[in-house]
PDB file of N, CA and C in Angstrom:
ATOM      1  N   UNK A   1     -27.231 183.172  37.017  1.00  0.00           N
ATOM      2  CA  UNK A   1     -26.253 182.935  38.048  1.00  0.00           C
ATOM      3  C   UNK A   1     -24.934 183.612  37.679  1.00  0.00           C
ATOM      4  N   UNK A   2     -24.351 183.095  36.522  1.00  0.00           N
ATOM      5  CA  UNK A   2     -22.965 183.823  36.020  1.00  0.00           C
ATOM      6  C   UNK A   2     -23.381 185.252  35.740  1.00  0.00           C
ATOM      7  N   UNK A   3     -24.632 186.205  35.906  1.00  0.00           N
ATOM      8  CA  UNK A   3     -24.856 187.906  35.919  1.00  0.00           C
ATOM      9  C   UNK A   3     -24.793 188.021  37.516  1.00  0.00           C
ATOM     10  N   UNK A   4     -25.506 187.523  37.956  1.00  0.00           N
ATOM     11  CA  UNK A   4     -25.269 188.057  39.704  1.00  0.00           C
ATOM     12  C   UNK A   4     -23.811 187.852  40.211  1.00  0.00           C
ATOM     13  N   UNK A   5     -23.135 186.768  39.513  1.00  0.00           N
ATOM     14  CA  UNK A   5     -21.840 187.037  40.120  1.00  0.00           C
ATOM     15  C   UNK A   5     -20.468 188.127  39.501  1.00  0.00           C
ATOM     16  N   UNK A   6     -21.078 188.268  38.169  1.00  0.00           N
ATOM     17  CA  UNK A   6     -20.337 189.586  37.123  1.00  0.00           C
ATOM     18  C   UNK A   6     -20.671 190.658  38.136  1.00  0.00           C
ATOM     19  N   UNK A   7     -21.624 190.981  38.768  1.00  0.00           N
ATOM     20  CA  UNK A   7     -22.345 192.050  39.246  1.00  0.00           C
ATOM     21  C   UNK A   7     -21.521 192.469  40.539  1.00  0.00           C
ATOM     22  N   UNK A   8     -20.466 191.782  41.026  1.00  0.00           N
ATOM     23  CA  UNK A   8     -19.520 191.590  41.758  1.00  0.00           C
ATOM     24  C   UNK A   8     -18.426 192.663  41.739  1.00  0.00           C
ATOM     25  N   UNK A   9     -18.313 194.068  41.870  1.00  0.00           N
ATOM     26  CA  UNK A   9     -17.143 194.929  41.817  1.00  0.00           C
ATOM     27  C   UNK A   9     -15.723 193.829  41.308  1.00  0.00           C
ATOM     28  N   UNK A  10     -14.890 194.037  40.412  1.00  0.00           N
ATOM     29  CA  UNK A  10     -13.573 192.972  40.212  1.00  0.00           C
ATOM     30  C   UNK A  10     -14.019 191.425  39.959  1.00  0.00           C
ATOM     31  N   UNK A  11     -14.962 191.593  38.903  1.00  0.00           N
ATOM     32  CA  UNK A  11     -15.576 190.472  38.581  1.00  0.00           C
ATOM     33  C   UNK A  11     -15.222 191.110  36.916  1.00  0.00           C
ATOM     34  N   UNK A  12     -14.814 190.626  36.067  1.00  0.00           N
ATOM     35  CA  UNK A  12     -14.794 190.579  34.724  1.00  0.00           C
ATOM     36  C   UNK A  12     -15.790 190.082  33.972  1.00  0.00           C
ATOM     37  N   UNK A  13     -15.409 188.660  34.652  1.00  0.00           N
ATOM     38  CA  UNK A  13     -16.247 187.698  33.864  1.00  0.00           C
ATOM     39  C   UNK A  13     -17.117 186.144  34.499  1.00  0.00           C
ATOM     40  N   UNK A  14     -17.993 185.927  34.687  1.00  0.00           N
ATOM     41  CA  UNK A  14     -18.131 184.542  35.282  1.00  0.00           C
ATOM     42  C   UNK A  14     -18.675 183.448  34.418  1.00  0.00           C
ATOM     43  N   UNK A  15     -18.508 182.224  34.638  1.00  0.00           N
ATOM     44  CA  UNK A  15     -19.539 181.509  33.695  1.00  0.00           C
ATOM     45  C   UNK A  15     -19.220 179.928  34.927  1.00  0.00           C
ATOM     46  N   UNK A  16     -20.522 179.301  34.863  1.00  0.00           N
ATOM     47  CA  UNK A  16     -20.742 178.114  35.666  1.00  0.00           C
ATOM     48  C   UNK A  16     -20.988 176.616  34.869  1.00  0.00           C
ATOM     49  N   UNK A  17     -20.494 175.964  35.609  1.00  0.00           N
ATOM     50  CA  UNK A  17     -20.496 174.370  34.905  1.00  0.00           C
ATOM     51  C   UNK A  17     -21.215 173.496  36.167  1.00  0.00           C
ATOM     52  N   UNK A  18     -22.002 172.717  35.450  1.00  0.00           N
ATOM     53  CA  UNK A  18     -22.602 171.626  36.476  1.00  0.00           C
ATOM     54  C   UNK A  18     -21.816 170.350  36.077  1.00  0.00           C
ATOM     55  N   UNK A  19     -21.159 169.626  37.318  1.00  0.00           N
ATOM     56  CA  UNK A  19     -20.360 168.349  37.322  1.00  0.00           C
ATOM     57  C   UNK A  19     -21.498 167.117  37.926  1.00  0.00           C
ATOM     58  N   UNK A  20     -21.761 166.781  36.651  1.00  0.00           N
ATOM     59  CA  UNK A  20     -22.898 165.684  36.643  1.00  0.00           C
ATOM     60  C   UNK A  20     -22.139 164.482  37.432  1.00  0.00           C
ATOM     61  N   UNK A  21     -21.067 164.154  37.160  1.00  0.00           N
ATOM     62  CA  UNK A  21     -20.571 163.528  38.469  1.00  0.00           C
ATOM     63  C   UNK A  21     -20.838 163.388  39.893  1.00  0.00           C
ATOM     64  N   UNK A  22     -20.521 164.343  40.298  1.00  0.00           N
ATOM     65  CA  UNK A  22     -20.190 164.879  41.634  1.00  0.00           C
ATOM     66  C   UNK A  22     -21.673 165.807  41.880  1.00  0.00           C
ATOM     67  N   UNK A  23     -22.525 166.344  40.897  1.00  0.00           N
ATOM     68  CA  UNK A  23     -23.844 166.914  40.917  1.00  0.00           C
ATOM     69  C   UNK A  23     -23.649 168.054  42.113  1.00  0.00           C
ATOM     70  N   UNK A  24     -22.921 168.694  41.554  1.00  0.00           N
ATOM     71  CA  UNK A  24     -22.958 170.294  42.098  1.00  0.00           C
ATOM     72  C   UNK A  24     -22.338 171.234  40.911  1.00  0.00           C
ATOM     73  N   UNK A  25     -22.668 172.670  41.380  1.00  0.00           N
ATOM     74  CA  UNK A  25     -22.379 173.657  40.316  1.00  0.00           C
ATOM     75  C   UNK A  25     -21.262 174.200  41.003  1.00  0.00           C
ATOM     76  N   UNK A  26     -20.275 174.728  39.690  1.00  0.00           N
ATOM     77  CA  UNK A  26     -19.133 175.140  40.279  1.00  0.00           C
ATOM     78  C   UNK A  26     -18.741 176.266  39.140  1.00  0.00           C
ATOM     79  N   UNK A  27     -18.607 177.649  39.909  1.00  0.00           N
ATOM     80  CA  UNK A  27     -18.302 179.104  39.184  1.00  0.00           C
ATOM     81  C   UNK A  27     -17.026 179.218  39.242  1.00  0.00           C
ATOM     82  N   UNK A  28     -16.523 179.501  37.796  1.00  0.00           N
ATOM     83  CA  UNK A  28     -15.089 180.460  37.640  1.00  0.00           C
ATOM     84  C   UNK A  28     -15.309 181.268  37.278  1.00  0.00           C
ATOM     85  N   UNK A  29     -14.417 182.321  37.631  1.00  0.00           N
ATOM     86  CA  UNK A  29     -14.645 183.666  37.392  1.00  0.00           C
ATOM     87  C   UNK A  29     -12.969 184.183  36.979  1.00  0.00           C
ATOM     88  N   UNK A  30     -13.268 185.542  36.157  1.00  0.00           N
ATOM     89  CA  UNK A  30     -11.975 186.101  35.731  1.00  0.00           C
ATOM     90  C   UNK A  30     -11.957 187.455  36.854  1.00  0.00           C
ATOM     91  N   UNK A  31     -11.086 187.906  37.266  1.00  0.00           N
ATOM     92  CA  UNK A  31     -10.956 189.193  37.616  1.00  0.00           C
ATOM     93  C   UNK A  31     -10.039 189.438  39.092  1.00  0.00           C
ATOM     94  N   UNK A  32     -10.374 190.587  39.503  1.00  0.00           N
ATOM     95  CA  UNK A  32      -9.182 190.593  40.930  1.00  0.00           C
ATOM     96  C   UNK A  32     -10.388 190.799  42.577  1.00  0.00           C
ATOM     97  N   UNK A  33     -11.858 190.419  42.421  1.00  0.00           N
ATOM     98  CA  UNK A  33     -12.235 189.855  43.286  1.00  0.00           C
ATOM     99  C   UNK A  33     -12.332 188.579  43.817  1.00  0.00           C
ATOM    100  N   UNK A  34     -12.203 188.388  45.630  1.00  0.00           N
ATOM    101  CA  UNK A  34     -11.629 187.132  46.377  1.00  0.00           C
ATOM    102  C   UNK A  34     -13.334 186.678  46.321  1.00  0.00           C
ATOM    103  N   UNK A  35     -12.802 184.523  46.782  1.00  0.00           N
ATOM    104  CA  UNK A  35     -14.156 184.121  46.141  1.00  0.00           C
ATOM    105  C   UNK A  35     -15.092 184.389  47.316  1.00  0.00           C
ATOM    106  N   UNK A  36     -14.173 184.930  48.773  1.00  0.00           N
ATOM    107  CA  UNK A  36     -15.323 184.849  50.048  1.00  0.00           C
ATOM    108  C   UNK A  36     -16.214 186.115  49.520  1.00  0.00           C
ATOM    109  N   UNK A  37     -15.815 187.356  48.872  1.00  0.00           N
ATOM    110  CA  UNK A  37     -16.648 188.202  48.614  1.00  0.00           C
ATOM    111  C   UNK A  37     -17.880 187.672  47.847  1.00  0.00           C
ATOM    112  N   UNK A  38     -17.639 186.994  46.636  1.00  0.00           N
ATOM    113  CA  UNK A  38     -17.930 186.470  45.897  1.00  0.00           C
ATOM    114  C   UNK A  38     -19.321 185.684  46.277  1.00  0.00           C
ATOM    115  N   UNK A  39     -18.763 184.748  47.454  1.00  0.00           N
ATOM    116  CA  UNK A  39     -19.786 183.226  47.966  1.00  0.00           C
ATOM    117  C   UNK A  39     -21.141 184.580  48.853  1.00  0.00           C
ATOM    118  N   UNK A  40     -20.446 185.433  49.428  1.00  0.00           N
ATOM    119  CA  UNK A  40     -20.962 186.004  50.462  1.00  0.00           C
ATOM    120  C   UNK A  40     -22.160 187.101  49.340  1.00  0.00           C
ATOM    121  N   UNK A  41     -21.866 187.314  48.129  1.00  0.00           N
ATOM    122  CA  UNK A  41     -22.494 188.443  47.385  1.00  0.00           C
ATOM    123  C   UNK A  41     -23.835 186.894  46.739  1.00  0.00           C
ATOM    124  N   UNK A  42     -23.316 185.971  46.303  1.00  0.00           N
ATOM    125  CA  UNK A  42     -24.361 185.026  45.710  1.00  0.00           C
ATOM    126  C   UNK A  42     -25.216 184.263  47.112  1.00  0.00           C
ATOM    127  N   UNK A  43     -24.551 184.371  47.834  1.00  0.00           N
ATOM    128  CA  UNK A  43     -25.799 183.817  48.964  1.00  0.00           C
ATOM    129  C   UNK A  43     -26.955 185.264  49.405  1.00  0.00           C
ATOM    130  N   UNK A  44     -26.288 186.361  48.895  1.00  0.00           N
ATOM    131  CA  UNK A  44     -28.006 187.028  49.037  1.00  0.00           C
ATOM    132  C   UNK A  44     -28.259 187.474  48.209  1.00  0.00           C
ATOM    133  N   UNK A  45     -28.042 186.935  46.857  1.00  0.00           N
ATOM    134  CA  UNK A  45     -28.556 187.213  45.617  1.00  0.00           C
ATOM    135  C   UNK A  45     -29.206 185.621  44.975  1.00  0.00           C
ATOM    136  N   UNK A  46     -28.846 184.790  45.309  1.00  0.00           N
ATOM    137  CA  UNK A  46     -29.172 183.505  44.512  1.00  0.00           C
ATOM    138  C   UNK A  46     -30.065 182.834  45.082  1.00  0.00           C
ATOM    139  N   UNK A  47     -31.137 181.881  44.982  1.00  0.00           N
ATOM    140  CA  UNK A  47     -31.964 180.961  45.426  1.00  0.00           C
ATOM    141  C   UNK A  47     -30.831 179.943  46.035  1.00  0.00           C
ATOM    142  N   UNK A  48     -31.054 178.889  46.820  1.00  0.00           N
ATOM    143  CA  UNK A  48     -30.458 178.284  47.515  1.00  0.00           C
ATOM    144  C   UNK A  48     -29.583 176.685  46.298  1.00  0.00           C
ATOM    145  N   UNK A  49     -30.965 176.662  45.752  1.00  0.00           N
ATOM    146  CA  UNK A  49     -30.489 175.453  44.619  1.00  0.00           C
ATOM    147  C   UNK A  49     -29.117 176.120  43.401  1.00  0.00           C
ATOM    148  N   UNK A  50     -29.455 177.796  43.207  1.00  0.00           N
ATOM    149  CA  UNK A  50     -28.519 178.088  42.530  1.00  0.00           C
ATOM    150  C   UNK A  50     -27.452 178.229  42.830  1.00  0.00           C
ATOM    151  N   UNK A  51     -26.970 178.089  44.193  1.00  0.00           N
ATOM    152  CA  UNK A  51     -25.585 178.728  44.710  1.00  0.00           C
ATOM    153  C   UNK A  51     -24.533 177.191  44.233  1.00  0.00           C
ATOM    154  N   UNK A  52     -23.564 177.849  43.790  1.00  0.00           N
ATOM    155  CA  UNK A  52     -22.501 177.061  43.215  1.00  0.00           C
ATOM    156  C   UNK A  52     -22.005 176.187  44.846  1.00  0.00           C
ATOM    157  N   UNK A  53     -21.526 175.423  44.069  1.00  0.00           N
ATOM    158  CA  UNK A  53     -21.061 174.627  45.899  1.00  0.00           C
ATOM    159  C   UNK A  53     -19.648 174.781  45.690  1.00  0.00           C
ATOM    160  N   UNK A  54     -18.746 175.006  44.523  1.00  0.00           N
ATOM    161  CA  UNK A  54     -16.924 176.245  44.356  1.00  0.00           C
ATOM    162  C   UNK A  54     -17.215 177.288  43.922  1.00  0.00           C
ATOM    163  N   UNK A  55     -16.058 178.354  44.179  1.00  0.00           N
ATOM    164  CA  UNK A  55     -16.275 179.667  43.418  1.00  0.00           C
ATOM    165  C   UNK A  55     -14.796 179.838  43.351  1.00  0.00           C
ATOM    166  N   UNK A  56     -14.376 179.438  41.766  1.00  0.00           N
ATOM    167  CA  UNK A  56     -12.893 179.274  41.597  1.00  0.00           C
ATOM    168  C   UNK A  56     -12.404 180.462  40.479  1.00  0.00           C
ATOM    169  N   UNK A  57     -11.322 181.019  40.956  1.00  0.00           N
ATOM    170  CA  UNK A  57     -10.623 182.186  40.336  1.00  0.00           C
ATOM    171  C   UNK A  57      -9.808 181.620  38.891  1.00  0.00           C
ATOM    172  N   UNK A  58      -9.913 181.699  38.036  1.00  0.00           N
ATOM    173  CA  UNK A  58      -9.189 181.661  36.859  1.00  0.00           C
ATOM    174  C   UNK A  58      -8.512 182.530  35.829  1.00  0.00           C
ATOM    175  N   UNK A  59      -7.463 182.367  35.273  1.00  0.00           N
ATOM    176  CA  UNK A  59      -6.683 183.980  34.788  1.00  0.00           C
ATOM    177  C   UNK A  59      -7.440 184.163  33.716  1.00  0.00           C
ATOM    178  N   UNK A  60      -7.626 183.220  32.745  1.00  0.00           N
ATOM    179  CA  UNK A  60      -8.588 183.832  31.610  1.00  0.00           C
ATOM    180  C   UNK A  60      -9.320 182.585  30.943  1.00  0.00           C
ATOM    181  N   UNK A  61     -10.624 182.201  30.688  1.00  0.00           N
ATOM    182  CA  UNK A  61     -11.897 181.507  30.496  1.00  0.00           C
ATOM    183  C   UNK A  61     -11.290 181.036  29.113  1.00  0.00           C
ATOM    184  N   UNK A  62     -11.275 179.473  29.030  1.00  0.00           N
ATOM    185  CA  UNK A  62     -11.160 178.462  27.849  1.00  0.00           C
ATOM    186  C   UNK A  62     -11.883 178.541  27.082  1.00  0.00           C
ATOM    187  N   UNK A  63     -11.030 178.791  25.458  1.00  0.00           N
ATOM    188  CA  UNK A  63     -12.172 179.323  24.594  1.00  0.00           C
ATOM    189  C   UNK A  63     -12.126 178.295  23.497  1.00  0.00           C
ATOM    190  N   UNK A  64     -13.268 177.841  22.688  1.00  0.00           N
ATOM    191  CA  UNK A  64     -13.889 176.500  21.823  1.00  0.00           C
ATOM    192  C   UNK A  64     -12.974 177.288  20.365  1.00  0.00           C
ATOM    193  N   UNK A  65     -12.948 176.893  19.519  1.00  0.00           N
ATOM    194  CA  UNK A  65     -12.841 177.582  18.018  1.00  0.00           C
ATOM    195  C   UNK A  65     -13.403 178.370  17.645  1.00  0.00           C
ATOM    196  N   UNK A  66     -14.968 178.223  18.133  1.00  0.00           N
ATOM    197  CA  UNK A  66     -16.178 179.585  17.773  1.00  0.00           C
ATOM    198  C   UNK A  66     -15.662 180.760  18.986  1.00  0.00           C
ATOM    199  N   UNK A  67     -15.041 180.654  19.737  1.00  0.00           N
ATOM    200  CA  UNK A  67     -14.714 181.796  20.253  1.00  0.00           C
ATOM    201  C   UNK A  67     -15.723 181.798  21.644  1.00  0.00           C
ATOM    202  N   UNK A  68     -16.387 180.621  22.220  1.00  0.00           N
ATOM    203  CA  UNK A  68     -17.172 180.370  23.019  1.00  0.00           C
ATOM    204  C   UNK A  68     -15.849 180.110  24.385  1.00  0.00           C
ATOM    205  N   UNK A  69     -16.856 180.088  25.323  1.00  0.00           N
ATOM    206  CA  UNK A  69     -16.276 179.489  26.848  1.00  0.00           C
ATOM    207  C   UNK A  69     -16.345 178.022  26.706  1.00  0.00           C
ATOM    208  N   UNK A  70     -15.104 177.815  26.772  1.00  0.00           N
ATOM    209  CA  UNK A  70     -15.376 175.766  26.870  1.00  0.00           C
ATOM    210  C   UNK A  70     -15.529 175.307  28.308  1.00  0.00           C
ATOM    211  N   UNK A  71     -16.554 175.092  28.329  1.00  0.00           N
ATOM    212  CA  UNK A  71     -17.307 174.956  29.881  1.00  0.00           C
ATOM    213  C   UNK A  71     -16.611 173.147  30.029  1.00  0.00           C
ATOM    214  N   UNK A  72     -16.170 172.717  29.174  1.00  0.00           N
ATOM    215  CA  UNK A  72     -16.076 171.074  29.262  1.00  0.00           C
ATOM    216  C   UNK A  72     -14.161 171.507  30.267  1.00  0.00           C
ATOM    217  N   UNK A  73     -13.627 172.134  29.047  1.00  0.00           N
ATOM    218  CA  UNK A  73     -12.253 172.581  29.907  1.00  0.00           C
ATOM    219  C   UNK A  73     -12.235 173.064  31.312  1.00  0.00           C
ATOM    220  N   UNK A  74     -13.642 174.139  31.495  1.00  0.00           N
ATOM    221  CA  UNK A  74     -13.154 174.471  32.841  1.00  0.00           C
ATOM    222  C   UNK A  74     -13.641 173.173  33.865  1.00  0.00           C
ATOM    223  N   UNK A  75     -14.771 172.479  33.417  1.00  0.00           N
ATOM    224  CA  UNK A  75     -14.668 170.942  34.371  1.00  0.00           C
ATOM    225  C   UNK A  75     -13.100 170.255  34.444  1.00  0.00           C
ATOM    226  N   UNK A  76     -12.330 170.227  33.726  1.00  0.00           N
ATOM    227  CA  UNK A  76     -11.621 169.371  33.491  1.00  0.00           C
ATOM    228  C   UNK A  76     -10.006 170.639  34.257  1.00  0.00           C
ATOM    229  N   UNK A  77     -10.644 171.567  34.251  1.00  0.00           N
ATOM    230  CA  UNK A  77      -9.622 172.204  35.014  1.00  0.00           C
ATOM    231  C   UNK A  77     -10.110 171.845  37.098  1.00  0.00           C
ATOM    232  N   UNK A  78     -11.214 171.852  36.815  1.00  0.00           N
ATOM    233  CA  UNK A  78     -11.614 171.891  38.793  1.00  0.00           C
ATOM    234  C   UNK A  78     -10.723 170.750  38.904  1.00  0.00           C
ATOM    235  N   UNK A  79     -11.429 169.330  38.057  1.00  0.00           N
ATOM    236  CA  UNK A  79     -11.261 168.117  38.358  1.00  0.00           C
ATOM    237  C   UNK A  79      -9.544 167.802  38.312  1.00  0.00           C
ATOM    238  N   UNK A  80      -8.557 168.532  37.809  1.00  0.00           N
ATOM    239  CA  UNK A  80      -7.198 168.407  37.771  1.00  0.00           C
ATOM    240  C   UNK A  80      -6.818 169.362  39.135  1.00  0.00           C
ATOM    241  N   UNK A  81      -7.520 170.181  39.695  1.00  0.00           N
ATOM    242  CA  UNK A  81      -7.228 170.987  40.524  1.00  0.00           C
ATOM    243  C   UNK A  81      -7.661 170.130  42.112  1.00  0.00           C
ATOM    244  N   UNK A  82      -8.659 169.445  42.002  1.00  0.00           N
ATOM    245  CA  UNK A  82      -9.147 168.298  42.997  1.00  0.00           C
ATOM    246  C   UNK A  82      -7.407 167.347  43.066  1.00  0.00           C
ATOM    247  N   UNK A  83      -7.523 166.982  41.967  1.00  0.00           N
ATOM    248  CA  UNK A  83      -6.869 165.945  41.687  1.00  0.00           C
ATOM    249  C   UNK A  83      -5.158 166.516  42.866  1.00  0.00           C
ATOM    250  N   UNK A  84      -4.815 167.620  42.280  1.00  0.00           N
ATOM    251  CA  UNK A  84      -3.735 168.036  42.868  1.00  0.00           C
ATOM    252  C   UNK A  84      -4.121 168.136  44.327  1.00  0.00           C
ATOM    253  N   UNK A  85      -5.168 169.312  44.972  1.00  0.00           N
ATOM    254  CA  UNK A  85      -5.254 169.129  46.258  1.00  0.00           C
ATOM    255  C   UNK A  85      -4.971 167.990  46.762  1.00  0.00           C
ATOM    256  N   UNK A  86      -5.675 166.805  46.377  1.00  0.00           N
ATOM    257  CA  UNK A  86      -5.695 165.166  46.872  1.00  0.00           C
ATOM    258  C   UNK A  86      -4.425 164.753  46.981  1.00  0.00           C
ATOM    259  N   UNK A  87      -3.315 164.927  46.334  1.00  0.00           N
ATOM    260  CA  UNK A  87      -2.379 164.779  46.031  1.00  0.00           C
ATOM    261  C   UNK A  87      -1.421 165.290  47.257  1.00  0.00           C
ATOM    262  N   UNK A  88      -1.371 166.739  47.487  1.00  0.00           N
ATOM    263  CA  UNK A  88      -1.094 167.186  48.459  1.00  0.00           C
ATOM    264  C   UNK A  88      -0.992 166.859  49.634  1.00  0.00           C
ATOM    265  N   UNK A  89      -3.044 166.559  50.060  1.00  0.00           N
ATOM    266  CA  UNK A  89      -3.019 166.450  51.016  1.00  0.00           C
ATOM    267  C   UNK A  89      -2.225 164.754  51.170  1.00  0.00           C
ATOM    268  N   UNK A  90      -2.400 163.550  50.598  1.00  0.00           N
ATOM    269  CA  UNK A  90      -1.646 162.657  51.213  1.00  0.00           C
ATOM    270  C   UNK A  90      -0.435 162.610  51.328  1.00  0.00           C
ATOM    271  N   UNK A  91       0.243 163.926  50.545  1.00  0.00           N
ATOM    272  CA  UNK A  91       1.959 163.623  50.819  1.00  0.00           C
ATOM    273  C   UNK A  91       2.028 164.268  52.029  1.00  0.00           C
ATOM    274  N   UNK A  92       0.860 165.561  52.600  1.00  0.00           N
ATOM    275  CA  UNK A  92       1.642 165.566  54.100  1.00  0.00           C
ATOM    276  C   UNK A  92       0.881 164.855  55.055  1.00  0.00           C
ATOM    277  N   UNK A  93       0.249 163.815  55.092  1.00  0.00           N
ATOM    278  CA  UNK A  93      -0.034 162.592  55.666  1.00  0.00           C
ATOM    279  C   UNK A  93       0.787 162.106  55.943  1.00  0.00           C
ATOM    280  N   UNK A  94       1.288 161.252  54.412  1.00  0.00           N
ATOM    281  CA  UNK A  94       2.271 160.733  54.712  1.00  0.00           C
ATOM    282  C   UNK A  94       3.703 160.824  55.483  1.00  0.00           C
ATOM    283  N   UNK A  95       4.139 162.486  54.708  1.00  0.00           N
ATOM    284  CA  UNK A  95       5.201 162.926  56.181  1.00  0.00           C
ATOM    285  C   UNK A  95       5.084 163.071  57.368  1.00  0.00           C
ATOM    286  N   UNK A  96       3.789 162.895  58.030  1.00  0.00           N
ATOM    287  CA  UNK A  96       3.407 162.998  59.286  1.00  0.00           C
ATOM    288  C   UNK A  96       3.690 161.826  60.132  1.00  0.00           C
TER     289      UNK A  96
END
Protein backbone atom coordinates (compact mmCIF):
# COMPACT_ATOMS: atom_id res chain seq x y z
CA UNK A 1 0.00 0.00 0.00
CA UNK A 2 2.69 2.66 1.19
CA UNK A 3 4.63 1.54 -2.72
CA UNK A 4 1.49 2.28 -4.75
CA UNK A 5 1.15 5.45 -3.09
CA UNK A 6 5.24 6.43 -3.35
CA UNK A 7 4.45 5.58 -6.99
CA UNK A 8 2.57 8.89 -6.96
CA UNK A 9 4.67 11.71 -9.06
CA UNK A 10 5.55 14.28 -5.62
CA UNK A 11 5.26 11.49 -3.37
CA UNK A 12 8.66 11.13 -1.41
CA UNK A 13 7.61 9.02 0.96
CA UNK A 14 4.46 7.12 2.36
CA UNK A 15 3.95 4.82 5.22
CA UNK A 16 0.32 3.68 6.76
CA UNK A 17 -0.99 3.06 10.30
CA UNK A 18 -4.09 1.06 11.22
CA UNK A 19 -6.17 2.86 14.20
CA UNK A 20 -7.42 -0.18 15.99
CA UNK A 21 -9.71 2.17 17.61
CA UNK A 22 -11.57 3.68 15.11
CA UNK A 23 -10.48 0.38 12.67
CA UNK A 24 -9.54 2.13 9.57
CA UNK A 25 -6.18 2.73 7.79
CA UNK A 26 -4.84 6.03 7.53
CA UNK A 27 -1.70 7.17 4.99
CA UNK A 28 0.82 9.98 5.54
CA UNK A 29 2.80 10.87 3.12
CA UNK A 30 5.90 13.32 2.67
CA UNK A 31 6.13 15.35 -0.49
CA UNK A 32 4.39 18.22 -2.69
CA UNK A 33 1.55 15.90 -4.09
CA UNK A 34 -2.37 16.90 -3.10
CA UNK A 35 -4.17 13.94 -1.23
CA UNK A 36 -7.23 14.09 -4.02
CA UNK A 37 -4.47 13.00 -6.53
CA UNK A 38 -3.33 10.71 -4.18
CA UNK A 39 -7.07 9.01 -3.01
CA UNK A 40 -7.87 9.10 -6.84
CA UNK A 41 -4.26 7.18 -7.87
CA UNK A 42 -4.97 4.36 -4.79
CA UNK A 43 -8.55 3.74 -5.74
CA UNK A 44 -7.27 2.23 -9.10
CA UNK A 45 -4.41 0.75 -7.80
CA UNK A 46 -5.55 -0.78 -4.38
CA UNK A 47 -8.11 -3.58 -3.52
CA UNK A 48 -11.02 -2.01 -1.84
CA UNK A 49 -10.11 -3.36 1.87
CA UNK A 50 -6.66 -1.66 1.25
CA UNK A 51 -7.67 1.84 0.55
CA UNK A 52 -6.81 4.03 3.55
CA UNK A 53 -10.10 5.75 4.74
CA UNK A 54 -7.30 9.48 5.34
CA UNK A 55 -4.60 10.40 3.13
CA UNK A 56 -2.75 12.99 5.31
CA UNK A 57 0.21 15.26 4.15
CA UNK A 58 3.06 15.51 6.65
CA UNK A 59 6.41 17.67 6.44
CA UNK A 60 8.67 14.93 7.50
CA UNK A 61 7.84 11.09 8.98
CA UNK A 62 8.55 10.50 12.98
CA UNK A 63 11.56 8.75 13.50
CA UNK A 64 12.10 5.85 16.64
CA UNK A 65 16.01 5.92 17.84
CA UNK A 66 16.73 3.05 15.31
CA UNK A 67 16.07 5.52 12.74
CA UNK A 68 12.62 3.77 11.89
CA UNK A 69 9.11 5.57 11.08
CA UNK A 70 7.26 5.79 14.43
CA UNK A 71 4.02 4.71 13.12
CA UNK A 72 2.67 5.03 17.00
CA UNK A 73 3.55 9.07 16.57
CA UNK A 74 1.96 9.39 13.35
CA UNK A 75 -1.43 7.81 15.12
CA UNK A 76 -1.03 10.16 17.74
CA UNK A 77 -0.48 12.96 15.25
CA UNK A 78 -4.12 12.13 13.15
CA UNK A 79 -5.70 11.69 16.59
CA UNK A 80 -4.40 15.40 17.82
CA UNK A 81 -5.33 16.61 14.37
CA UNK A 82 -9.12 15.06 14.88
CA UNK A 83 -8.91 16.42 18.12
CA UNK A 84 -8.29 20.07 16.75
CA UNK A 85 -10.78 19.81 13.80
CA UNK A 86 -13.46 18.90 16.67
CA UNK A 87 -12.43 21.71 18.37
CA UNK A 88 -12.97 24.04 15.60
CA UNK A 89 -15.80 22.84 14.44
CA UNK A 90 -17.75 23.54 17.91
CA UNK A 91 -16.33 26.99 18.35
CA UNK A 92 -18.09 27.97 15.10
CA UNK A 93 -21.24 26.34 16.34
CA UNK A 94 -21.06 27.92 19.01
CA UNK A 95 -20.65 31.48 17.36
CA UNK A 96 -23.48 30.70 15.31
Amino acid sequence: MDLAIEAVPGVTRCRCVYDKEKKRLIAFYEGTADAASLRAHALETLPPFMMPTKILPIEAMPLTKNGKVDRAALLALSREAAARRRARTKKREKDL
